[in-house]
PDB file of N, CA and C in Angstrom:
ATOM      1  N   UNK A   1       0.814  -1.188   0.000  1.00  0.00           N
ATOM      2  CA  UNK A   1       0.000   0.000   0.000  1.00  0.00           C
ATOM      3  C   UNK A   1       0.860   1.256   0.000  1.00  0.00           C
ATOM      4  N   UNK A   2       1.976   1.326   1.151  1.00  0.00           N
ATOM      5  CA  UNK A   2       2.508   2.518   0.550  1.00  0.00           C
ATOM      6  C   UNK A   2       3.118   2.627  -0.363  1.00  0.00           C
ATOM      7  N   UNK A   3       3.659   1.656  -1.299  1.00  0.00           N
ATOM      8  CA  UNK A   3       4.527   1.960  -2.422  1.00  0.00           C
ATOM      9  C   UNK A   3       3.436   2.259  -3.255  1.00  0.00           C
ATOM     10  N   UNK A   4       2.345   1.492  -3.432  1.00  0.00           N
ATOM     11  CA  UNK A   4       1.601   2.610  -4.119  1.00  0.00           C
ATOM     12  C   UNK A   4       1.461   3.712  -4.268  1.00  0.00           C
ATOM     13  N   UNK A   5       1.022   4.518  -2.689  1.00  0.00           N
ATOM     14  CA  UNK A   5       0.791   5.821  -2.669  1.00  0.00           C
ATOM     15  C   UNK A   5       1.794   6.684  -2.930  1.00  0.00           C
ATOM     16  N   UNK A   6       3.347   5.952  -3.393  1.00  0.00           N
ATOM     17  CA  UNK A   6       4.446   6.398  -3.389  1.00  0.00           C
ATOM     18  C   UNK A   6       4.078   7.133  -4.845  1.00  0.00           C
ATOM     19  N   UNK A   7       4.070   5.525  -5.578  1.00  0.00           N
ATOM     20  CA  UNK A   7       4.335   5.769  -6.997  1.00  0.00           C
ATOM     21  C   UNK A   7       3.184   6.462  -7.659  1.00  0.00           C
ATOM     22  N   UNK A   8       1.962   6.941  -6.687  1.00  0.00           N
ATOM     23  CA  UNK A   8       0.903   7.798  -6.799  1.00  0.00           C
ATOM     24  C   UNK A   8       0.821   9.085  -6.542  1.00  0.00           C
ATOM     25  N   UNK A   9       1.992   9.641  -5.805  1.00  0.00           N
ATOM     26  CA  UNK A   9       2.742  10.700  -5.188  1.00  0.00           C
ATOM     27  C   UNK A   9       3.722  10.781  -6.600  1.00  0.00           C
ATOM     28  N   UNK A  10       4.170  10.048  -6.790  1.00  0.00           N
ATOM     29  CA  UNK A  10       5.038  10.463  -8.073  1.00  0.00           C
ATOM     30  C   UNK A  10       4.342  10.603  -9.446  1.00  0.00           C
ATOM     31  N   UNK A  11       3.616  10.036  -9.906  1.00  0.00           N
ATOM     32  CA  UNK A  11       2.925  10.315 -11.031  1.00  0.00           C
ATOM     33  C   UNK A  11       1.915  11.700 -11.066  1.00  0.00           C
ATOM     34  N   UNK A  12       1.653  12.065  -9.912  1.00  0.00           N
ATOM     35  CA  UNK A  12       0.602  12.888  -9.838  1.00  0.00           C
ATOM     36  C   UNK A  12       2.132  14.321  -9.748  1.00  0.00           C
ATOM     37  N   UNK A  13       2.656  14.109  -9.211  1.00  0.00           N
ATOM     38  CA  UNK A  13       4.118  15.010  -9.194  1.00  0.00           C
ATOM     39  C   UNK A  13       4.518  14.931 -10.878  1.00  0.00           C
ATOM     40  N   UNK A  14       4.537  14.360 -11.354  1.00  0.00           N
ATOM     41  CA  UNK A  14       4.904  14.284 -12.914  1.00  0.00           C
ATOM     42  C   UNK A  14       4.326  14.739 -13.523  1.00  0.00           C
ATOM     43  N   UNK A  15       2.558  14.401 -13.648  1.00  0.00           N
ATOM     44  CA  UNK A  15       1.819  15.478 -14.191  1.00  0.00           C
ATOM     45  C   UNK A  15       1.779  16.772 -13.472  1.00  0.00           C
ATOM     46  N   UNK A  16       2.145  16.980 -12.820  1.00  0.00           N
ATOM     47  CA  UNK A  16       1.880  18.522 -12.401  1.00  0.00           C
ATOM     48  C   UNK A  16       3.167  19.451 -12.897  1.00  0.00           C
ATOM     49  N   UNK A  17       4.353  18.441 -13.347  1.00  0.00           N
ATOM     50  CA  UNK A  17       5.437  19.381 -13.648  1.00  0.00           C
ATOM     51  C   UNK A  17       5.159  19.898 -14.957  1.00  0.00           C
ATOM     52  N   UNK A  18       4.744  18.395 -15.832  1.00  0.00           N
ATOM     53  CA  UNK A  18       4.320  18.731 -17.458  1.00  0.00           C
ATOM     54  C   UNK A  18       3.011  20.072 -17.067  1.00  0.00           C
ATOM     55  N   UNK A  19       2.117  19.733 -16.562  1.00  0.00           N
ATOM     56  CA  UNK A  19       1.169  21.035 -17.168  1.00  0.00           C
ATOM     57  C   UNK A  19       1.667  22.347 -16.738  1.00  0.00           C
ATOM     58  N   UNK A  20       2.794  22.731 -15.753  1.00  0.00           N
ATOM     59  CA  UNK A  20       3.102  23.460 -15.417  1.00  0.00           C
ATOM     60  C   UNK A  20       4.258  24.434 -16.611  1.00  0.00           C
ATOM     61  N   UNK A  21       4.636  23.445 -17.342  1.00  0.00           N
ATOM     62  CA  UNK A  21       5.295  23.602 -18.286  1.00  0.00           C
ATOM     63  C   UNK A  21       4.725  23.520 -20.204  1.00  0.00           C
ATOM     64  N   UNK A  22       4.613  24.813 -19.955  1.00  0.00           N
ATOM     65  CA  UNK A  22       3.381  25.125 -21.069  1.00  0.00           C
ATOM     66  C   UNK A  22       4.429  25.787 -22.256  1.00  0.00           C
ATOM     67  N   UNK A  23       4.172  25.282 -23.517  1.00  0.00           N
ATOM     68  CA  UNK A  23       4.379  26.274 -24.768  1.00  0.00           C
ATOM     69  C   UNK A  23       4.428  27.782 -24.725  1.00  0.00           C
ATOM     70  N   UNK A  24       5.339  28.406 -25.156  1.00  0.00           N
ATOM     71  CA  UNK A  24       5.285  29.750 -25.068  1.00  0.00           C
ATOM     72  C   UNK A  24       5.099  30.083 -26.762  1.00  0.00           C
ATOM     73  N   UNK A  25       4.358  30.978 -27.270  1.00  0.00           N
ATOM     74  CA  UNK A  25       3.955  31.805 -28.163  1.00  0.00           C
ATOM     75  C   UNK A  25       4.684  32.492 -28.395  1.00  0.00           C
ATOM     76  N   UNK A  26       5.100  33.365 -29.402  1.00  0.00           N
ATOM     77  CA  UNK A  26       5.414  34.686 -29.473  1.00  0.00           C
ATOM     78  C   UNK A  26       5.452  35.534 -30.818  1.00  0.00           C
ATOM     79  N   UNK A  27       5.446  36.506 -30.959  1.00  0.00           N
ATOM     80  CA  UNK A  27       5.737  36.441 -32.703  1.00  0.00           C
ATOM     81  C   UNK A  27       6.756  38.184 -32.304  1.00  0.00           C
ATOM     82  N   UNK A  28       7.302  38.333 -33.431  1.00  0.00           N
ATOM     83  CA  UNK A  28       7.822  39.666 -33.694  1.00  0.00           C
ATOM     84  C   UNK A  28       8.245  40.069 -35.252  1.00  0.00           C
ATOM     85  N   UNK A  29       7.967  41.832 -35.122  1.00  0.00           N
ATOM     86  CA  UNK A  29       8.417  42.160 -36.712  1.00  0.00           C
ATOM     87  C   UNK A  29       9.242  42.671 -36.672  1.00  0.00           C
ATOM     88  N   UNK A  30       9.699  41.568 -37.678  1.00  0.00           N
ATOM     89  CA  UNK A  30      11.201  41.879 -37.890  1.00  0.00           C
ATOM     90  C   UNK A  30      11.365  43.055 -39.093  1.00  0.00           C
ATOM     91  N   UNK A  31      10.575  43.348 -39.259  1.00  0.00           N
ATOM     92  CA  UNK A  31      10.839  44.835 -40.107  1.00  0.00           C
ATOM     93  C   UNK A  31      11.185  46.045 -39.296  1.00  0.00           C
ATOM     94  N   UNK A  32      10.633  45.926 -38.034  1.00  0.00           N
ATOM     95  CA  UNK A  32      10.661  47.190 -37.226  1.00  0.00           C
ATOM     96  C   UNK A  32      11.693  46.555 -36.385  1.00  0.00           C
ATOM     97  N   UNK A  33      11.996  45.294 -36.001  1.00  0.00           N
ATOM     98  CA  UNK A  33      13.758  45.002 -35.494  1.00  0.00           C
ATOM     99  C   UNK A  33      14.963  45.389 -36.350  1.00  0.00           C
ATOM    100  N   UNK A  34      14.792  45.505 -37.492  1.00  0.00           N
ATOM    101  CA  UNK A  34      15.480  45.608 -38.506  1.00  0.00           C
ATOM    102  C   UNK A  34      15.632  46.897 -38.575  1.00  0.00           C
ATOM    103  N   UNK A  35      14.907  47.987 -38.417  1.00  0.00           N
ATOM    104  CA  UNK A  35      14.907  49.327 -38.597  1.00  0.00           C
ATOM    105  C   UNK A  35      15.032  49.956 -37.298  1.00  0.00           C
ATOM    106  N   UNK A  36      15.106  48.998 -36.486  1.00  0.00           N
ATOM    107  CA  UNK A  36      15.667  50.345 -35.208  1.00  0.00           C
ATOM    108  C   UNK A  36      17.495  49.610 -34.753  1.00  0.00           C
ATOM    109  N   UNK A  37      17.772  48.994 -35.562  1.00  0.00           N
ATOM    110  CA  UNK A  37      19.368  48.586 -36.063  1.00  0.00           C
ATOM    111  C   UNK A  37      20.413  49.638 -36.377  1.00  0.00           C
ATOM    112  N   UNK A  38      21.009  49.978 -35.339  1.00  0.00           N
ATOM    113  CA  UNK A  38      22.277  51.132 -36.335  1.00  0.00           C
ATOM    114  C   UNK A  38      22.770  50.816 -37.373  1.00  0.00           C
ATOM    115  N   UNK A  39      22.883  49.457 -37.377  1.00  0.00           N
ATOM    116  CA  UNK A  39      24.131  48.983 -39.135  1.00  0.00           C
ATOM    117  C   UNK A  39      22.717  49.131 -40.325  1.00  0.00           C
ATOM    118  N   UNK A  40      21.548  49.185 -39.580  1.00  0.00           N
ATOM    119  CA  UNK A  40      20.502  48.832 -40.410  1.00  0.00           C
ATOM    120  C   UNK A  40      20.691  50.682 -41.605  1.00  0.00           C
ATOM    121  N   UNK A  41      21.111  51.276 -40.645  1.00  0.00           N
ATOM    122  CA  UNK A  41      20.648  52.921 -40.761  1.00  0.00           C
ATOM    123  C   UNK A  41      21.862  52.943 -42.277  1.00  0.00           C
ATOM    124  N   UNK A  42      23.015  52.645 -41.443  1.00  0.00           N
ATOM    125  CA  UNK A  42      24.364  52.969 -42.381  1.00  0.00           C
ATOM    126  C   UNK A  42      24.291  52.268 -43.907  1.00  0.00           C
ATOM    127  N   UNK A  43      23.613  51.055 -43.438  1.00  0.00           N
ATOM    128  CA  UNK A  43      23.388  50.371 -44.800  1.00  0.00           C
ATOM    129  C   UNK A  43      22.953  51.208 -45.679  1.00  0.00           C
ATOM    130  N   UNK A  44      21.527  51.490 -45.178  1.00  0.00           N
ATOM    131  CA  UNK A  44      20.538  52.355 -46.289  1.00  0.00           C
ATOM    132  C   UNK A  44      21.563  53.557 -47.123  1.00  0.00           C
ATOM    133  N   UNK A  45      22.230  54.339 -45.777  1.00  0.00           N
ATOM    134  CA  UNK A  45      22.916  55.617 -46.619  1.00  0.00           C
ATOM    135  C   UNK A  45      23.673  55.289 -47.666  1.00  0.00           C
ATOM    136  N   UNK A  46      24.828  54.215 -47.403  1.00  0.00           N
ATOM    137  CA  UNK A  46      25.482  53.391 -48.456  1.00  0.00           C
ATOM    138  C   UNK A  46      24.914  53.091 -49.563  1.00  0.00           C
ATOM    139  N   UNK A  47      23.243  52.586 -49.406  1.00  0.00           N
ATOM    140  CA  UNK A  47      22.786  51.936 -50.683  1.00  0.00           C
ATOM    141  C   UNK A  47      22.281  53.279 -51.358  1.00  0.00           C
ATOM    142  N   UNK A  48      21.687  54.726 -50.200  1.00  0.00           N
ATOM    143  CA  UNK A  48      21.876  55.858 -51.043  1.00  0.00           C
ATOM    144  C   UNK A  48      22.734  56.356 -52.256  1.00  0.00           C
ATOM    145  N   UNK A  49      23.771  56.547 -51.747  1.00  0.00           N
ATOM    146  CA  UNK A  49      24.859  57.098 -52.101  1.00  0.00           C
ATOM    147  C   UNK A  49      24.932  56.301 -53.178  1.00  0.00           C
ATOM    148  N   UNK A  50      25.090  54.932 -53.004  1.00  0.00           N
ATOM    149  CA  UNK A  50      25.070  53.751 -54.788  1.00  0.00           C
ATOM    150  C   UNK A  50      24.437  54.319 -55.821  1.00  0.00           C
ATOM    151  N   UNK A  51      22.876  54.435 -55.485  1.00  0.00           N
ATOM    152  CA  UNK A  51      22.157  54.609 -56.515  1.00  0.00           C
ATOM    153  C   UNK A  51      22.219  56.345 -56.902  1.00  0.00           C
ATOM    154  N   UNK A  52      22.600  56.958 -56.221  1.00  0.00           N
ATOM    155  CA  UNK A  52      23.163  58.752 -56.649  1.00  0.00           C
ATOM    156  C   UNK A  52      23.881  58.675 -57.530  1.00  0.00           C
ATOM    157  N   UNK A  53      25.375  58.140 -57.365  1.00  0.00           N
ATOM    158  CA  UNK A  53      25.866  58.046 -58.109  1.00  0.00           C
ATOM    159  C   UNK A  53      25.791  56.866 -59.361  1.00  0.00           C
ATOM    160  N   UNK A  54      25.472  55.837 -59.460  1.00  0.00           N
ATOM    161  CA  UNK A  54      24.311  55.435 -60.732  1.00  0.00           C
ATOM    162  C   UNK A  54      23.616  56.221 -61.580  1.00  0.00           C
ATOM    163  N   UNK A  55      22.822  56.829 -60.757  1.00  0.00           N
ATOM    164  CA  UNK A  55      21.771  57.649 -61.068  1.00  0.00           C
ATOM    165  C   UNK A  55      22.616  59.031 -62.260  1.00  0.00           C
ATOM    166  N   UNK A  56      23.791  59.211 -61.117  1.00  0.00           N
ATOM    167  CA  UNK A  56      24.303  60.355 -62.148  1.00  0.00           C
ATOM    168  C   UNK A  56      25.091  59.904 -63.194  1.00  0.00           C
ATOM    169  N   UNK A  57      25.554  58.538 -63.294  1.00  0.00           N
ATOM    170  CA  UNK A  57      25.971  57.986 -64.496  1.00  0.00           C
ATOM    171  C   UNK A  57      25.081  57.923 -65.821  1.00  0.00           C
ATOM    172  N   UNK A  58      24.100  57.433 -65.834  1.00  0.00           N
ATOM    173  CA  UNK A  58      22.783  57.145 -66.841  1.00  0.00           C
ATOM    174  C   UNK A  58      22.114  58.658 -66.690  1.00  0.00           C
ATOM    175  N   UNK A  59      22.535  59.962 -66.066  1.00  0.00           N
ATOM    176  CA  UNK A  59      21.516  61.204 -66.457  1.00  0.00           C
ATOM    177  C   UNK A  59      22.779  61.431 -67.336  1.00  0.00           C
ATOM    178  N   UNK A  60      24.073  61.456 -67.134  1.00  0.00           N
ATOM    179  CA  UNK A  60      25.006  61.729 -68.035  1.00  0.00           C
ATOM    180  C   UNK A  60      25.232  61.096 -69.598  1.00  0.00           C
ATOM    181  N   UNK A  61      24.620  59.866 -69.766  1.00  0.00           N
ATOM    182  CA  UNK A  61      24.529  59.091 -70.961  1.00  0.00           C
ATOM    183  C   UNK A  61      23.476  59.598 -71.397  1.00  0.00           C
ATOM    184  N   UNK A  62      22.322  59.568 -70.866  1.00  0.00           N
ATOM    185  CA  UNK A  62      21.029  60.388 -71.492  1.00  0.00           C
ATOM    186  C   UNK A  62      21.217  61.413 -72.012  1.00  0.00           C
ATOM    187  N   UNK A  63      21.814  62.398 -70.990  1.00  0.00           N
ATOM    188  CA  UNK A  63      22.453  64.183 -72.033  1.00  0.00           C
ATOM    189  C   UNK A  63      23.202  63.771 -73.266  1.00  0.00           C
ATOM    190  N   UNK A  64      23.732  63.064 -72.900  1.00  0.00           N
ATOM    191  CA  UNK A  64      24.588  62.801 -74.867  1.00  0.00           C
ATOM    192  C   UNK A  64      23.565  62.426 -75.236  1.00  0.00           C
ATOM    193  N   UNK A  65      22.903  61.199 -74.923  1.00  0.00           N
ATOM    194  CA  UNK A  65      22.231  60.514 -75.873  1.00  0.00           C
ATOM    195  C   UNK A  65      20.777  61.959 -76.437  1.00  0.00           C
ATOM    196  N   UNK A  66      20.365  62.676 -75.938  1.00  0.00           N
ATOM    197  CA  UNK A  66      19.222  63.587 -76.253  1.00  0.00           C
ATOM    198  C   UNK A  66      20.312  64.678 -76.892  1.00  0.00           C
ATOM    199  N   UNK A  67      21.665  64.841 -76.719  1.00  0.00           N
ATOM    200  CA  UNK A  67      22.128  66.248 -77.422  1.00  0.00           C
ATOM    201  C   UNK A  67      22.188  65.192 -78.718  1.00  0.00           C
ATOM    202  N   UNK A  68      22.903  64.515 -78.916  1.00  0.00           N
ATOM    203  CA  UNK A  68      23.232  63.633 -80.190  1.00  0.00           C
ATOM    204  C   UNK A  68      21.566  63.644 -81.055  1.00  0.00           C
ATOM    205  N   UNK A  69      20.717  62.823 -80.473  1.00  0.00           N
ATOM    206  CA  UNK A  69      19.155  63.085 -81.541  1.00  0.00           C
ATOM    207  C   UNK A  69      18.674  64.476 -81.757  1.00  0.00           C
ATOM    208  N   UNK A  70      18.938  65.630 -81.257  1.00  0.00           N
ATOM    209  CA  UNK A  70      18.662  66.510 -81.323  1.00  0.00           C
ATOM    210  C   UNK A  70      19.733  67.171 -82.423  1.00  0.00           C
ATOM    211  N   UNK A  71      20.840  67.083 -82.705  1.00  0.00           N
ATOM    212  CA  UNK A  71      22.026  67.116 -83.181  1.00  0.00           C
ATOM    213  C   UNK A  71      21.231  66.495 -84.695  1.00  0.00           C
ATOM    214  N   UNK A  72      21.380  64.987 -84.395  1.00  0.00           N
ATOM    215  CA  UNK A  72      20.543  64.115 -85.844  1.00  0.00           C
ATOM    216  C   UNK A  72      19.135  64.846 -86.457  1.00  0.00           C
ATOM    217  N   UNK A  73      18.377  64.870 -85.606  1.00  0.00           N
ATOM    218  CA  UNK A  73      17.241  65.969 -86.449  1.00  0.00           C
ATOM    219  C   UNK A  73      17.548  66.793 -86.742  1.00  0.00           C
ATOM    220  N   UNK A  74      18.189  67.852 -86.414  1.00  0.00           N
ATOM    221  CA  UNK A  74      18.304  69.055 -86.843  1.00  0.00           C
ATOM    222  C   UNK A  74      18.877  68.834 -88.266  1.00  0.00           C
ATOM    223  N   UNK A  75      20.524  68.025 -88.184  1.00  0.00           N
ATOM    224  CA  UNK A  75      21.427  68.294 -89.791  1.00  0.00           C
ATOM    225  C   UNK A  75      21.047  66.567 -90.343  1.00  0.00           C
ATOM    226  N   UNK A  76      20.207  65.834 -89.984  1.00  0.00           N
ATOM    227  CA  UNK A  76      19.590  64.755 -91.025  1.00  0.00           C
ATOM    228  C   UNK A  76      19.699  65.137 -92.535  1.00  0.00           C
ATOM    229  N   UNK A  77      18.931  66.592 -92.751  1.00  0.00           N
ATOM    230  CA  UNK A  77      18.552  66.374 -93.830  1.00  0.00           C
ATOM    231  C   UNK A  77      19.985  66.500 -95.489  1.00  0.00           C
ATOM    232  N   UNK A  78      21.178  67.373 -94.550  1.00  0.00           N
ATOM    233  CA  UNK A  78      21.989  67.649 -94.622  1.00  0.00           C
ATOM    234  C   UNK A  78      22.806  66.468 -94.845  1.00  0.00           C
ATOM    235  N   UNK A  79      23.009  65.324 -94.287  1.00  0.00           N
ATOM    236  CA  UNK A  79      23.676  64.168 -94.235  1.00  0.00           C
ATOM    237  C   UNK A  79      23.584  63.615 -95.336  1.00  0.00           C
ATOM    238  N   UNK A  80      24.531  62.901 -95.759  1.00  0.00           N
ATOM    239  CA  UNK A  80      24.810  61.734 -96.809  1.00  0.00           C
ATOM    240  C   UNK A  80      24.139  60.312 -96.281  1.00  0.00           C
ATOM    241  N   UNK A  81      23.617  59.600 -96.711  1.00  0.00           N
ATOM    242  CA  UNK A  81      22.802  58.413 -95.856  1.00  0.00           C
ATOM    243  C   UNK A  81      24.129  57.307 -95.097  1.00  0.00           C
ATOM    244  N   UNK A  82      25.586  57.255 -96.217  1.00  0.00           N
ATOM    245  CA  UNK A  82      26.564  56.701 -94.882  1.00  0.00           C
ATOM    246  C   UNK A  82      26.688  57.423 -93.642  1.00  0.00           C
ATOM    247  N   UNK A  83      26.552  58.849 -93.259  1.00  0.00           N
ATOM    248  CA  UNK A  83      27.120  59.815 -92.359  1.00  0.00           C
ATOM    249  C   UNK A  83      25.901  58.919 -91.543  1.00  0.00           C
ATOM    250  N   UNK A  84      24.424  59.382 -92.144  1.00  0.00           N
ATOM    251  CA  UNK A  84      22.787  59.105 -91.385  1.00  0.00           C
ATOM    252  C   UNK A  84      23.048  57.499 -90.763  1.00  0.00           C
ATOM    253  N   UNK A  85      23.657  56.783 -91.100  1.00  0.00           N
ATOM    254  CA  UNK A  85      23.717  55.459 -90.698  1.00  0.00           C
ATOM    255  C   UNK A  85      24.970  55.772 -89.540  1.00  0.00           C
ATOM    256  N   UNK A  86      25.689  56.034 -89.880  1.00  0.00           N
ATOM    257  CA  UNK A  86      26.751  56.153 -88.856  1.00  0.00           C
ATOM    258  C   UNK A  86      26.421  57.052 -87.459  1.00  0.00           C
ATOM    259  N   UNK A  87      25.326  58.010 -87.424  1.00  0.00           N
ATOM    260  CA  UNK A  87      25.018  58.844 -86.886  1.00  0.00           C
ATOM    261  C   UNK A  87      24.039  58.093 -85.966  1.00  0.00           C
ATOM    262  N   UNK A  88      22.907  57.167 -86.657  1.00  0.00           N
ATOM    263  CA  UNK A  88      21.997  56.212 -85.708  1.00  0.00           C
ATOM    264  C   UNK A  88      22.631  55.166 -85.527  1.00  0.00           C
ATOM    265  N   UNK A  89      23.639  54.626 -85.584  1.00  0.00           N
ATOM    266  CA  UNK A  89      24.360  53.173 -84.940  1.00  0.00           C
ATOM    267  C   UNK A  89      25.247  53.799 -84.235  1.00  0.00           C
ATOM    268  N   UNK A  90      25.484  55.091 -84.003  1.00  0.00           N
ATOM    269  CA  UNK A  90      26.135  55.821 -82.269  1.00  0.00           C
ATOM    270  C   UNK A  90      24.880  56.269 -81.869  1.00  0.00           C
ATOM    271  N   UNK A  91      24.222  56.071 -81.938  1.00  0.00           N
ATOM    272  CA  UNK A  91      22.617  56.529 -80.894  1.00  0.00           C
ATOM    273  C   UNK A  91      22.312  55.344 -80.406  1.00  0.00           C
ATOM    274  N   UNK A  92      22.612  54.285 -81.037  1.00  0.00           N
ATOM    275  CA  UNK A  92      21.795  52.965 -80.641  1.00  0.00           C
ATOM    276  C   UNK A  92      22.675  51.985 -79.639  1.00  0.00           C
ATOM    277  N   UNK A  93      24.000  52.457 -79.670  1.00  0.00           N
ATOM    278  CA  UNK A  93      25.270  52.076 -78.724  1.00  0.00           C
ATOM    279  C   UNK A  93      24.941  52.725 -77.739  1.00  0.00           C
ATOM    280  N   UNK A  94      24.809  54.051 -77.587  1.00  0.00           N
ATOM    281  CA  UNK A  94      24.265  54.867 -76.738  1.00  0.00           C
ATOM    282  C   UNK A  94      23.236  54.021 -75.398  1.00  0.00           C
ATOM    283  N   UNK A  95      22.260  53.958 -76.516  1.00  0.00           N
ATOM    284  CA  UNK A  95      20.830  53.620 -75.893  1.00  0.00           C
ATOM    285  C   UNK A  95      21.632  51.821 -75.214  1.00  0.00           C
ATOM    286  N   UNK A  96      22.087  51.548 -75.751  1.00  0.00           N
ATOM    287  CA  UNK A  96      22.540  49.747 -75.117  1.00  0.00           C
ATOM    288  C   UNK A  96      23.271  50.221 -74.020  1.00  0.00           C
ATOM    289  N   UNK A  97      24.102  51.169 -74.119  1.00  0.00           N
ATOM    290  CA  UNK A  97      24.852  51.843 -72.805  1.00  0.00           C
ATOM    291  C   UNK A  97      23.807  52.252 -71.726  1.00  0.00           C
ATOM    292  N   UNK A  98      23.002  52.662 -72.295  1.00  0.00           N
ATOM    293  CA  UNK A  98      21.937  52.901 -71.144  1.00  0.00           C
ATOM    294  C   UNK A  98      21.437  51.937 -70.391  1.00  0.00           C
ATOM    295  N   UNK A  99      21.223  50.967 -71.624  1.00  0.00           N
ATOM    296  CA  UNK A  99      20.195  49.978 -71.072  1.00  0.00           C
ATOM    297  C   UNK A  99      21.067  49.336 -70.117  1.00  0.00           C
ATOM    298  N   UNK A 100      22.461  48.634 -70.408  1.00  0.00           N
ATOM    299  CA  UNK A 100      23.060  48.324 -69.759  1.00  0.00           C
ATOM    300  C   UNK A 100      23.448  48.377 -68.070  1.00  0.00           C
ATOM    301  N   UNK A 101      24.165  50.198 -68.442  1.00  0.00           N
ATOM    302  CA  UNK A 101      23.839  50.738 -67.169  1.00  0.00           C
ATOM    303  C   UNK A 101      23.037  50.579 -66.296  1.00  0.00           C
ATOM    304  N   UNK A 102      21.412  50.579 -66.503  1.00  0.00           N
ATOM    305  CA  UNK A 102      20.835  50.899 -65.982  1.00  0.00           C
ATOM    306  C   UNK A 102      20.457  49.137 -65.085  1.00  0.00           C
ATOM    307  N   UNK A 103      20.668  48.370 -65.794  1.00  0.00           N
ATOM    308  CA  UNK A 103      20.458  46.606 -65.795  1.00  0.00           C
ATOM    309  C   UNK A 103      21.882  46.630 -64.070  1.00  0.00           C
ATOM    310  N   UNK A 104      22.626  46.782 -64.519  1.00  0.00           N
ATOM    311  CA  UNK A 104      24.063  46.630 -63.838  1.00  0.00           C
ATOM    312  C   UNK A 104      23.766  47.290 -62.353  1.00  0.00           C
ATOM    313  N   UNK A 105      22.940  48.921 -62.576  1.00  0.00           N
ATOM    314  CA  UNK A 105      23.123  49.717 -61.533  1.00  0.00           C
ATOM    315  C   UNK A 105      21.819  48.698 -60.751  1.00  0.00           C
ATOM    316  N   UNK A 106      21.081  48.292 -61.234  1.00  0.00           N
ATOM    317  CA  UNK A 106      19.769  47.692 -60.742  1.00  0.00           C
ATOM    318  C   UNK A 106      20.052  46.423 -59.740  1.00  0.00           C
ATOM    319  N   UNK A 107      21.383  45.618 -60.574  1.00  0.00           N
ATOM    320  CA  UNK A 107      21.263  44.431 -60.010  1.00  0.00           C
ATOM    321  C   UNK A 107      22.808  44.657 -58.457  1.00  0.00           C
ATOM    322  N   UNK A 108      23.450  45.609 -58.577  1.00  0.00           N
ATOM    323  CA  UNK A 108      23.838  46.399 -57.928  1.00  0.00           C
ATOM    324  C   UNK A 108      23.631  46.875 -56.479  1.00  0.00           C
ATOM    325  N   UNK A 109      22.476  47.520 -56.632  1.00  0.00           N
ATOM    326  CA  UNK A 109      21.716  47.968 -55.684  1.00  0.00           C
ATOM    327  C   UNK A 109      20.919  46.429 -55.119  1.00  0.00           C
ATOM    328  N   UNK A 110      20.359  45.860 -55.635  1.00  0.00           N
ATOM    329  CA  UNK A 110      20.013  44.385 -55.250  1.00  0.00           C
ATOM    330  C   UNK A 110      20.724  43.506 -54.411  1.00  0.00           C
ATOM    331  N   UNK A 111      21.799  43.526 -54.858  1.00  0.00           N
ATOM    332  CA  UNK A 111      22.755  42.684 -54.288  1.00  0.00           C
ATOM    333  C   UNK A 111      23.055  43.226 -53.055  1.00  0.00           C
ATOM    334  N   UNK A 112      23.296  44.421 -53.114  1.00  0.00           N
ATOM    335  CA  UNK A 112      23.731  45.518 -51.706  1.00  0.00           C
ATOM    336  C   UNK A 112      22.454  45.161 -50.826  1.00  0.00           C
ATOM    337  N   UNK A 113      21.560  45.544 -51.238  1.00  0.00           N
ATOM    338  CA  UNK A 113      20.782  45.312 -50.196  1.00  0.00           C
ATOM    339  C   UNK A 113      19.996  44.077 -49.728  1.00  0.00           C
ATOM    340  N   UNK A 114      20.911  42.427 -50.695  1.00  0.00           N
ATOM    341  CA  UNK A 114      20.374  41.297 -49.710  1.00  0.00           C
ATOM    342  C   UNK A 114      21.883  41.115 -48.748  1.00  0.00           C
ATOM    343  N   UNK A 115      22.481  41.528 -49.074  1.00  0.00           N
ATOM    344  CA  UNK A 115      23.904  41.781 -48.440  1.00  0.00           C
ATOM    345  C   UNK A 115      23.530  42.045 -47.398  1.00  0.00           C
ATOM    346  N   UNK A 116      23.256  43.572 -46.669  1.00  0.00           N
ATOM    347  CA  UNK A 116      23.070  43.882 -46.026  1.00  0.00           C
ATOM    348  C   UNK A 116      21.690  43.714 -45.113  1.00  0.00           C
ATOM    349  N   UNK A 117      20.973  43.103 -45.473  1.00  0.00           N
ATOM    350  CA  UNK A 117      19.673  42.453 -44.514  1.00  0.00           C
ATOM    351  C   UNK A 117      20.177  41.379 -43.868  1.00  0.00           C
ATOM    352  N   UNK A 118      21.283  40.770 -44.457  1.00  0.00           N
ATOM    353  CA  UNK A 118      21.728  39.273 -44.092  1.00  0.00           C
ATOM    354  C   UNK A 118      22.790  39.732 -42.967  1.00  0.00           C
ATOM    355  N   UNK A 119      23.968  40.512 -43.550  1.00  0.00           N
ATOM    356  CA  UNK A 119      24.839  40.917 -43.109  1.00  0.00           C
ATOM    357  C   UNK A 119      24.279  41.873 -41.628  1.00  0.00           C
ATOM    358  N   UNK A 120      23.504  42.837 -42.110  1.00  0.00           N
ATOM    359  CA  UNK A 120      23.243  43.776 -40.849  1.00  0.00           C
ATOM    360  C   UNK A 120      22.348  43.245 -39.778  1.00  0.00           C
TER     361      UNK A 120
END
């Protein structure tokens, strides 16, 4: 009889530790952990500053590229059709320079900033 009440003393002690010991919940956003981050801050300026200067690369290809068509309309009519060909296959290098640029500065900035979500 008492080893019963022993091993009845112990089981009832066993369940009481398990229910006492409950799952914890929790959730958090990590967008707003992420943004109250100092490296989080420096990143961004960095990825600023990237795309500024990007940015002022491709406004600088664009000014040629709009003085040059503006240039072509005006003395087109003036041109010999080798000059007119030679004149739109440097507009169209142009425009691939752009496109380029603009592909490069894109994937650029991309990269920087899985870099730095991971990294920061």
């Amino acid at each position: 009889m008492k080893k019963l009440a022993i091993i009845a003393l112990l089981a009832l002690s066993a369940l009481n530790v398990n229910a006492q010991v409950k799952a914890k919940y929790g959730w958090i956003n990590s967008s707003e952990l992420l943004d109250i981050m100092p490296e989080r801050k420096k990143a961004a300026v960095s990825i600023d500053s990237m795309v500024k200067a990007e940015e002022s690369i491709i406004k600088i290809l664009n000014d040629d590229y709009e003085s040059k068509l503006k240039k072509l309309n005006t003395e087109a009519a003036k041109m010999t059709p080798d000059q007119l060909a030679r004149a739109k296959d440097e507009l169209a290098k142009i425009e691939d320079a752009i496109y380029m640029q603009t592909q490069g500065a894109r994937d650029k900035v991309q990269k920087r900033s899985r870099n730095c979500l991971t990294l920061c």
